[in-house]
Structure formats: structure tokens, C-alpha cells
C-alpha atoms as a PDB file:
ATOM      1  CA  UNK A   1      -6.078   1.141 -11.412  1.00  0.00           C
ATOM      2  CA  UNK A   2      -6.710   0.228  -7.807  1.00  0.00           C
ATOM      3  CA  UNK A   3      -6.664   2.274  -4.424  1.00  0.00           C
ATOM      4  CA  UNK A   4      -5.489   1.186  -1.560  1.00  0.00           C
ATOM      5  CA  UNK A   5      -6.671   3.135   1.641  1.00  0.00           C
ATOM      6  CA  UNK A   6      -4.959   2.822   5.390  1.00  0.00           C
ATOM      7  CA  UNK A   7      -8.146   2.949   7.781  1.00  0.00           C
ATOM      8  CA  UNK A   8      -6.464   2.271  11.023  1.00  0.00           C
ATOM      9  CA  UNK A   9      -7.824   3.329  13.759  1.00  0.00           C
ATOM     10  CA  UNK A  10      -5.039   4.861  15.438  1.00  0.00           C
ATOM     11  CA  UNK A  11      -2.929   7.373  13.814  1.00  0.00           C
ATOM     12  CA  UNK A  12       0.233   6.191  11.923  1.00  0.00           C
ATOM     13  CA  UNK A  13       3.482   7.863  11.213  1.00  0.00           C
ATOM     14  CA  UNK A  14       4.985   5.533   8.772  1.00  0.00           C
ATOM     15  CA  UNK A  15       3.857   2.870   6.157  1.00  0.00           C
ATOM     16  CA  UNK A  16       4.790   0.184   3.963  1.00  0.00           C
ATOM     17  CA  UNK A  17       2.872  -1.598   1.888  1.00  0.00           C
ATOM     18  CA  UNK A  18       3.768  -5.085   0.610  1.00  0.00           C
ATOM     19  CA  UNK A  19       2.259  -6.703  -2.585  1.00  0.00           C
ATOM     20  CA  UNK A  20       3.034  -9.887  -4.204  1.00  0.00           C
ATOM     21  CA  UNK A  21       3.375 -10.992  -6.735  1.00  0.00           C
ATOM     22  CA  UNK A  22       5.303  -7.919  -8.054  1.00  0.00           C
ATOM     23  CA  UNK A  23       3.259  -7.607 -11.564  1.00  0.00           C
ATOM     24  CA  UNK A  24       2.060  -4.555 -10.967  1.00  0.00           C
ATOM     25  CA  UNK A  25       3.217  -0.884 -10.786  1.00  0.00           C
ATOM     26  CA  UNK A  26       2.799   2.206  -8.259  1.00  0.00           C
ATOM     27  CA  UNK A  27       0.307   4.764 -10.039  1.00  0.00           C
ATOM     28  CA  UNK A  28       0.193   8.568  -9.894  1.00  0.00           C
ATOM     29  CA  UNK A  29       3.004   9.203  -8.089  1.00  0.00           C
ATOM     30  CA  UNK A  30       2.147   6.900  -5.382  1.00  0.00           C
ATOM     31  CA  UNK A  31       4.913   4.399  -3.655  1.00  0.00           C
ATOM     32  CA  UNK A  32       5.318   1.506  -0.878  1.00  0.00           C
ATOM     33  CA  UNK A  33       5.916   3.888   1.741  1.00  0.00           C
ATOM     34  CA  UNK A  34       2.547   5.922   1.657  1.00  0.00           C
ATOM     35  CA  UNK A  35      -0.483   5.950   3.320  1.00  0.00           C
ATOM     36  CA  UNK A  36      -2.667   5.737   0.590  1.00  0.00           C
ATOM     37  CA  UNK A  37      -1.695   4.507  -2.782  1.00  0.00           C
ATOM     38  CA  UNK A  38      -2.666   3.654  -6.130  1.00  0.00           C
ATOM     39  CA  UNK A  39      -1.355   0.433  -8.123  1.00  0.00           C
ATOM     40  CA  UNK A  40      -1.580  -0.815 -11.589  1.00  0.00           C
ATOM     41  CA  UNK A  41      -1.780  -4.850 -11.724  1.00  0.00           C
ATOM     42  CA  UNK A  42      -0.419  -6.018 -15.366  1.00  0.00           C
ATOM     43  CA  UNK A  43      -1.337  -9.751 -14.782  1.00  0.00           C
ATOM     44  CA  UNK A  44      -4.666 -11.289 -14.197  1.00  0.00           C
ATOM     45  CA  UNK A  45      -4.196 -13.282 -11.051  1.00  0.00           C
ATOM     46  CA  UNK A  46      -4.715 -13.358  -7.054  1.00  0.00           C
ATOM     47  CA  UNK A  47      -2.132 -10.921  -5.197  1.00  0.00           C
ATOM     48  CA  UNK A  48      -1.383 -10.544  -1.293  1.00  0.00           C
ATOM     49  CA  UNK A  49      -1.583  -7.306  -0.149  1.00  0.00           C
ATOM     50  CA  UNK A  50      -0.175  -6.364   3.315  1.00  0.00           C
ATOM     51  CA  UNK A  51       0.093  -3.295   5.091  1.00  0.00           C
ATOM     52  CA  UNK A  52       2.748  -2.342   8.141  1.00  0.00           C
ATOM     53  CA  UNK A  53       2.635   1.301   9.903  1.00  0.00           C
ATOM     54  CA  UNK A  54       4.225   2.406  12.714  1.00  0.00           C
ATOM     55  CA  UNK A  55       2.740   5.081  15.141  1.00  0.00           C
ATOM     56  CA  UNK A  56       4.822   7.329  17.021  1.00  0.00           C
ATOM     57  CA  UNK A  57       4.130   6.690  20.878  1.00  0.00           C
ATOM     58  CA  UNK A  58       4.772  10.708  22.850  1.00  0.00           C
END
């Protein structure tokens, strides 16, 4: 199982998280739209991992 942490600087309201290819599953409860989350990969390979967030300007 991996984590995968937002560490942006600024201070984000919403997320999604991208990963391809799609062999792998959301762990503990976690999903795309998070700001931290946990995935299980179920192939051996090289994955892109990208991470969008959206911060809510006052």
C-alpha cells in the first residue's frame, strides 16, 4: 500500500487525484477526491500520478 500526501503550500478546498494506468485500487476508505489517500497497485509497472486542488479565493 502506498500514501499519497497533498503538501501544497497554500490551503486547498478540493482535490482530485489522477492515476494511470488504472491497476490499482483506493485503500482504507480513501478515494480520488481526497486530500490524502492511500492506493493499492496490483501490477508491477511505472504509473503517472497527478494531483489537481482548487483553493477557495474570500
Amino acid at each position: 500500500m502506498v500514501t499519497l500526501t497533498d503538501q501544497s503550500a497554500n490551503i486547498p478546498t478540493r482535490w482530485k487525484w489522477t492515476i494511470t494506468p488504472a491497476t490499482f485500487t483506493f485503500a482504507n476508505g480513501t478515494n480520488d477526491t481526497m486530500q490524502n489517500i492511500k492506493v493499492q497497485f496490483s501490477a508491477n509497472g511505472n504509473y503517472t500520478v497527478s494531483l489537481r486542488h482548487k483553493i477557495q479565493l474570500v
